[in-house]
Each structure stands twice: as C-alpha cells, then as structure tokens.
Protein backbone atom coordinates (compact mmCIF):
# COMPACT_ATOMS: atom_id res chain seq x y z
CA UNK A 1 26.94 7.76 24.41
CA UNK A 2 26.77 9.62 21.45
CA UNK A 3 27.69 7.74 17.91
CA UNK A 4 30.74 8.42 15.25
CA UNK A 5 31.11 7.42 11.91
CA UNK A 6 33.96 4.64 11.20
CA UNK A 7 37.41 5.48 11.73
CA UNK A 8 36.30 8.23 14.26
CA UNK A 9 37.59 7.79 18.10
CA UNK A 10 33.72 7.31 19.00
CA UNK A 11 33.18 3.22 19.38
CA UNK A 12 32.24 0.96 22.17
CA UNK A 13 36.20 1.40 22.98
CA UNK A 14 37.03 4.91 22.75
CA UNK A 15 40.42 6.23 22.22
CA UNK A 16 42.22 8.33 24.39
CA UNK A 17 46.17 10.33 23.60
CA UNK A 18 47.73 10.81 26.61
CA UNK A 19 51.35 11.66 27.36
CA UNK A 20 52.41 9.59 24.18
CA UNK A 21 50.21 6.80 25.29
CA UNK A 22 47.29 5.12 23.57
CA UNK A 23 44.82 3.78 26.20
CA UNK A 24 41.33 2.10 25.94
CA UNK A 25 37.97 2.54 28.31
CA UNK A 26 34.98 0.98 28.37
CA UNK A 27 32.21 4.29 27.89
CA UNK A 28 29.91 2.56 30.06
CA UNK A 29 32.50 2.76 32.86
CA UNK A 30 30.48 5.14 36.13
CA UNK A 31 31.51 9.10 35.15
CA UNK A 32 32.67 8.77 38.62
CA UNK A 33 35.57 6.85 37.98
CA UNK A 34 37.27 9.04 34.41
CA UNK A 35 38.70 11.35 36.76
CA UNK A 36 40.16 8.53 38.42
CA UNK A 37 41.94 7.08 35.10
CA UNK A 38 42.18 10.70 33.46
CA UNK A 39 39.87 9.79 30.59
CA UNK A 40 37.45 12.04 29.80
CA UNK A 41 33.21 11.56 30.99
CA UNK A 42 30.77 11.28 28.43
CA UNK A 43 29.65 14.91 27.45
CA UNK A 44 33.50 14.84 26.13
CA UNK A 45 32.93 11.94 24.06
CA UNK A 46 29.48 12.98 22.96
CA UNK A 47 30.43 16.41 21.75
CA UNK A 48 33.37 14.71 19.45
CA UNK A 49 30.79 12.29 18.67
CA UNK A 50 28.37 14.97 17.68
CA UNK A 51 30.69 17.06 15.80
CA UNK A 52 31.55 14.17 13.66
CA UNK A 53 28.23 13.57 12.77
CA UNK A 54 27.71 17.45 12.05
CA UNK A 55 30.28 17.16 9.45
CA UNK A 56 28.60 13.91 7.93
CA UNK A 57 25.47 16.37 7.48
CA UNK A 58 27.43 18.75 5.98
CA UNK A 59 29.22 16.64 3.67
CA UNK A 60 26.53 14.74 2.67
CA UNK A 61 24.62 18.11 2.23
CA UNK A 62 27.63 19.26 0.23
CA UNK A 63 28.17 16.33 -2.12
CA UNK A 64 24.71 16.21 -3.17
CA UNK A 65 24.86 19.93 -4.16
CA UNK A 66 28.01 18.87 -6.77
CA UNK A 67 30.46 19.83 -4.20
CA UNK A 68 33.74 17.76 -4.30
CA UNK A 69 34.67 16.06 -1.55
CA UNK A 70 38.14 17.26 -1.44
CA UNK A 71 38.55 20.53 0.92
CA UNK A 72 35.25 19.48 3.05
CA UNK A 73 37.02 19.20 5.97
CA UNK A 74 38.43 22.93 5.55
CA UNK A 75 34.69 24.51 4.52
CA UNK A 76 33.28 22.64 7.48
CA UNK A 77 36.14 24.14 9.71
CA UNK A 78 35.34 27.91 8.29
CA UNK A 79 31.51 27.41 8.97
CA UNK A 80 32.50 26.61 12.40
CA UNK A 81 34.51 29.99 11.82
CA UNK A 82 37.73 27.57 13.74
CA UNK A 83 41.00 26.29 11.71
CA UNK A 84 41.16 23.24 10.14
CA UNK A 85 43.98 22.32 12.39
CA UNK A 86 41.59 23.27 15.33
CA UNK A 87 38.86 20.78 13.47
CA UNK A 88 41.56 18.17 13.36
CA UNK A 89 42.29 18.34 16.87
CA UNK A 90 38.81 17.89 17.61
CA UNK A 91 38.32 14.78 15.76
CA UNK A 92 41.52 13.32 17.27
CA UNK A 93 41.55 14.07 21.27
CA UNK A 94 40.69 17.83 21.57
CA UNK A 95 38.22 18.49 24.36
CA UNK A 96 35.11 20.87 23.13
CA UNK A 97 34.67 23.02 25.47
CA UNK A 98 31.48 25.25 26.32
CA UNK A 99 32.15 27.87 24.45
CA UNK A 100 33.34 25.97 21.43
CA UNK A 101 30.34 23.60 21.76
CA UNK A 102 27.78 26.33 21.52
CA UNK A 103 29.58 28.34 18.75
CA UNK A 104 29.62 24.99 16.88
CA UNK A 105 25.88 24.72 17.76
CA UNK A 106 24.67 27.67 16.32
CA UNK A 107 27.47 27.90 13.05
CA UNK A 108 25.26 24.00 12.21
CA UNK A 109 21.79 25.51 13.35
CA UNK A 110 20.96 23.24 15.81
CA UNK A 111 19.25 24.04 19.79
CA UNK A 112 21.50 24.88 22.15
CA UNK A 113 22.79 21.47 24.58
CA UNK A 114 22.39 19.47 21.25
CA UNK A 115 26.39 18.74 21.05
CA UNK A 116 26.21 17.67 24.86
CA UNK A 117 23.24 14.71 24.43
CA UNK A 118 23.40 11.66 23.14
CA UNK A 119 21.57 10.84 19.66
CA UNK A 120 20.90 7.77 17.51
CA UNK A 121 23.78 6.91 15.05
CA UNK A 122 22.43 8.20 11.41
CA UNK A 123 22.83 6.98 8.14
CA UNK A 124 24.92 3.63 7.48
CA UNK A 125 28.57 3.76 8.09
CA UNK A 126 31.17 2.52 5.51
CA UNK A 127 31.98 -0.48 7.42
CA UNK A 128 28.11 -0.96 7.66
CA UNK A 129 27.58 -0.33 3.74
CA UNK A 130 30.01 -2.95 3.18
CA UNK A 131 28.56 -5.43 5.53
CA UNK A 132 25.19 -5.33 4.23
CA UNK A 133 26.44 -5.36 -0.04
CA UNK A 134 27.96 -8.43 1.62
CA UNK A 135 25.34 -9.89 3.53
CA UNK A 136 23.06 -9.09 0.44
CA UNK A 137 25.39 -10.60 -1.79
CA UNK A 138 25.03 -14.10 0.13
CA UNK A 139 21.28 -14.07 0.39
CA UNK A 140 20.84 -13.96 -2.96
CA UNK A 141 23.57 -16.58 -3.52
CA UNK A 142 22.06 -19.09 -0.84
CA UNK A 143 18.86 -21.41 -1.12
CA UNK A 144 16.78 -21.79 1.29
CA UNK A 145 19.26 -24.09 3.59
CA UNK A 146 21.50 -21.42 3.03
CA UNK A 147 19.63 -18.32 3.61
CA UNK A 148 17.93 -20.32 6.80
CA UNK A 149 21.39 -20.40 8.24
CA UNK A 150 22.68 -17.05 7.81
CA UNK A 151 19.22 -15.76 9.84
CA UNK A 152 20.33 -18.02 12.59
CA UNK A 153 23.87 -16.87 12.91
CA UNK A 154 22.76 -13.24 12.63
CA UNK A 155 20.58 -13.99 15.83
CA UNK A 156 23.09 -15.80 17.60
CA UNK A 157 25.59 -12.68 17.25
CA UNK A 158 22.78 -10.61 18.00
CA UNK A 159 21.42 -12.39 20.74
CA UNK A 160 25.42 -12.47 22.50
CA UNK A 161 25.65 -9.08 22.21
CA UNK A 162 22.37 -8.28 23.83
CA UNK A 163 23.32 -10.48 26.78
C-alpha cells in the first residue's frame, strides 16, 4: 500500500467516513472482500496516499524556495487546477477518481499510473523526527550498558513486528 505522512488517513489502519461512522480495516485484508465491508481496495488508498506525498514534495519544494508555509495547501490545490475544499476532501475520504488521478498526475509531472502504485514512504515523518531526536538523545546519554540495551529492545520490537 502506498505511504502517508502522519496525521494522514494512510497507516497500517486506515480510516474510513461512512454514514456518520468511523470504521477501521486492516489494508492487507484480500481486495476481494472491501466490497463486502464497503471500504474502499487499495488503488483508493494509494492514490490518497500518493497525493499526500505530492503535496509533501511540493511543500518541501516550496519552503526551501522562502515560501511560507501558510496558504500551501491552497497553491497546491490551484496547481492541481481543483478547490481547496476539493483538496480537503481528498485528504479526508474523497475517492480520486481516473480522471482526477491523471489530471493530478500531469499538474505534479509525474508518468501516468504513478498515483495508482504503491511507492516507498519518503523523507522522515514528524512522529519519526521526533522518535529518532529522542532515541539520539538517549544514546548519547547511556554508557555502554545502556546503549547495549536500547539495541536489544529496538530488535525485539523489530523482530515482533516482522513476525
């Protein structure tokens, strides 16, 4: 599946509005069975994934010209030559469709089908930033004991989650 930013609806539990109701799926759940539970298959979720990460580009791209952040969201919305309410709904629940996919393709310069496949995650997330000033923070405030046993509980929670 493709791979949001924090705070986006694009995590190992995504997020699905419907009817007033909040409900959770597991993405790796068979394609076969969304229908089923009205949630939506994965070229949905990768195309809001992929979005979101368009607009990382852009704002990264952006910020690092001088550009304030404030009113990003709006300029990314007009390069996708959509509202901002329309970008909103996007990030939120809004299905891209395959129209809307390819226009959004081609306003961020990128091959046509890109929005639809799943990429890598890019660049650290907040939530990751802060995890690793963290981590950083006590490595350098641990001996050797110390650091010895924050490598071994890393690989323990990384050695659960592979299994």
């Amino acid at each position: 599946m493709g791979h949001c930013s924090e705070g986006a609806d694009c995590k190992e539990s995504s997020r699905w509005r419907q009817a007033g109701a909040t409900i959770f799926f597991d993405p790796a759940l068979p394609a076969a069975l969304h229908p089923l539970l009205n949630v939506p298959d994965n070229l949905t979720v990768n195309r809001r994934c992929n979005a979101v990460s368009l607009f990382q580009r852009f704002a990264e791209e952006q910020m690092r010209a001088g550009v304030p952040p404030k009113g990003l969201e709006q300029a990314f919305a007009q390069q996708l030559q959509i509202s901002p309410s329309m970008w909103s709904q996007i990030k939120s629940s809004r299905p891209i469709g395959d129209k809307l996919a390819r226009q959004i393709e081609v306003a961020c310069a990128t091959p046509s089908g890109w929005l639809d496949e799943d990429h890598p995650p890019q660049g650290v997330s907040p939530a990751e930033q802060q995890f690793l000033v963290l981590a950083l923070k006590a490595w350098r405030a641990s001996n050797a004991e110390g650091r010895k046993r924050l490598k071994s509980s890393l690989r323990e929670v990384a050695d659960a989650a592979a299994a």
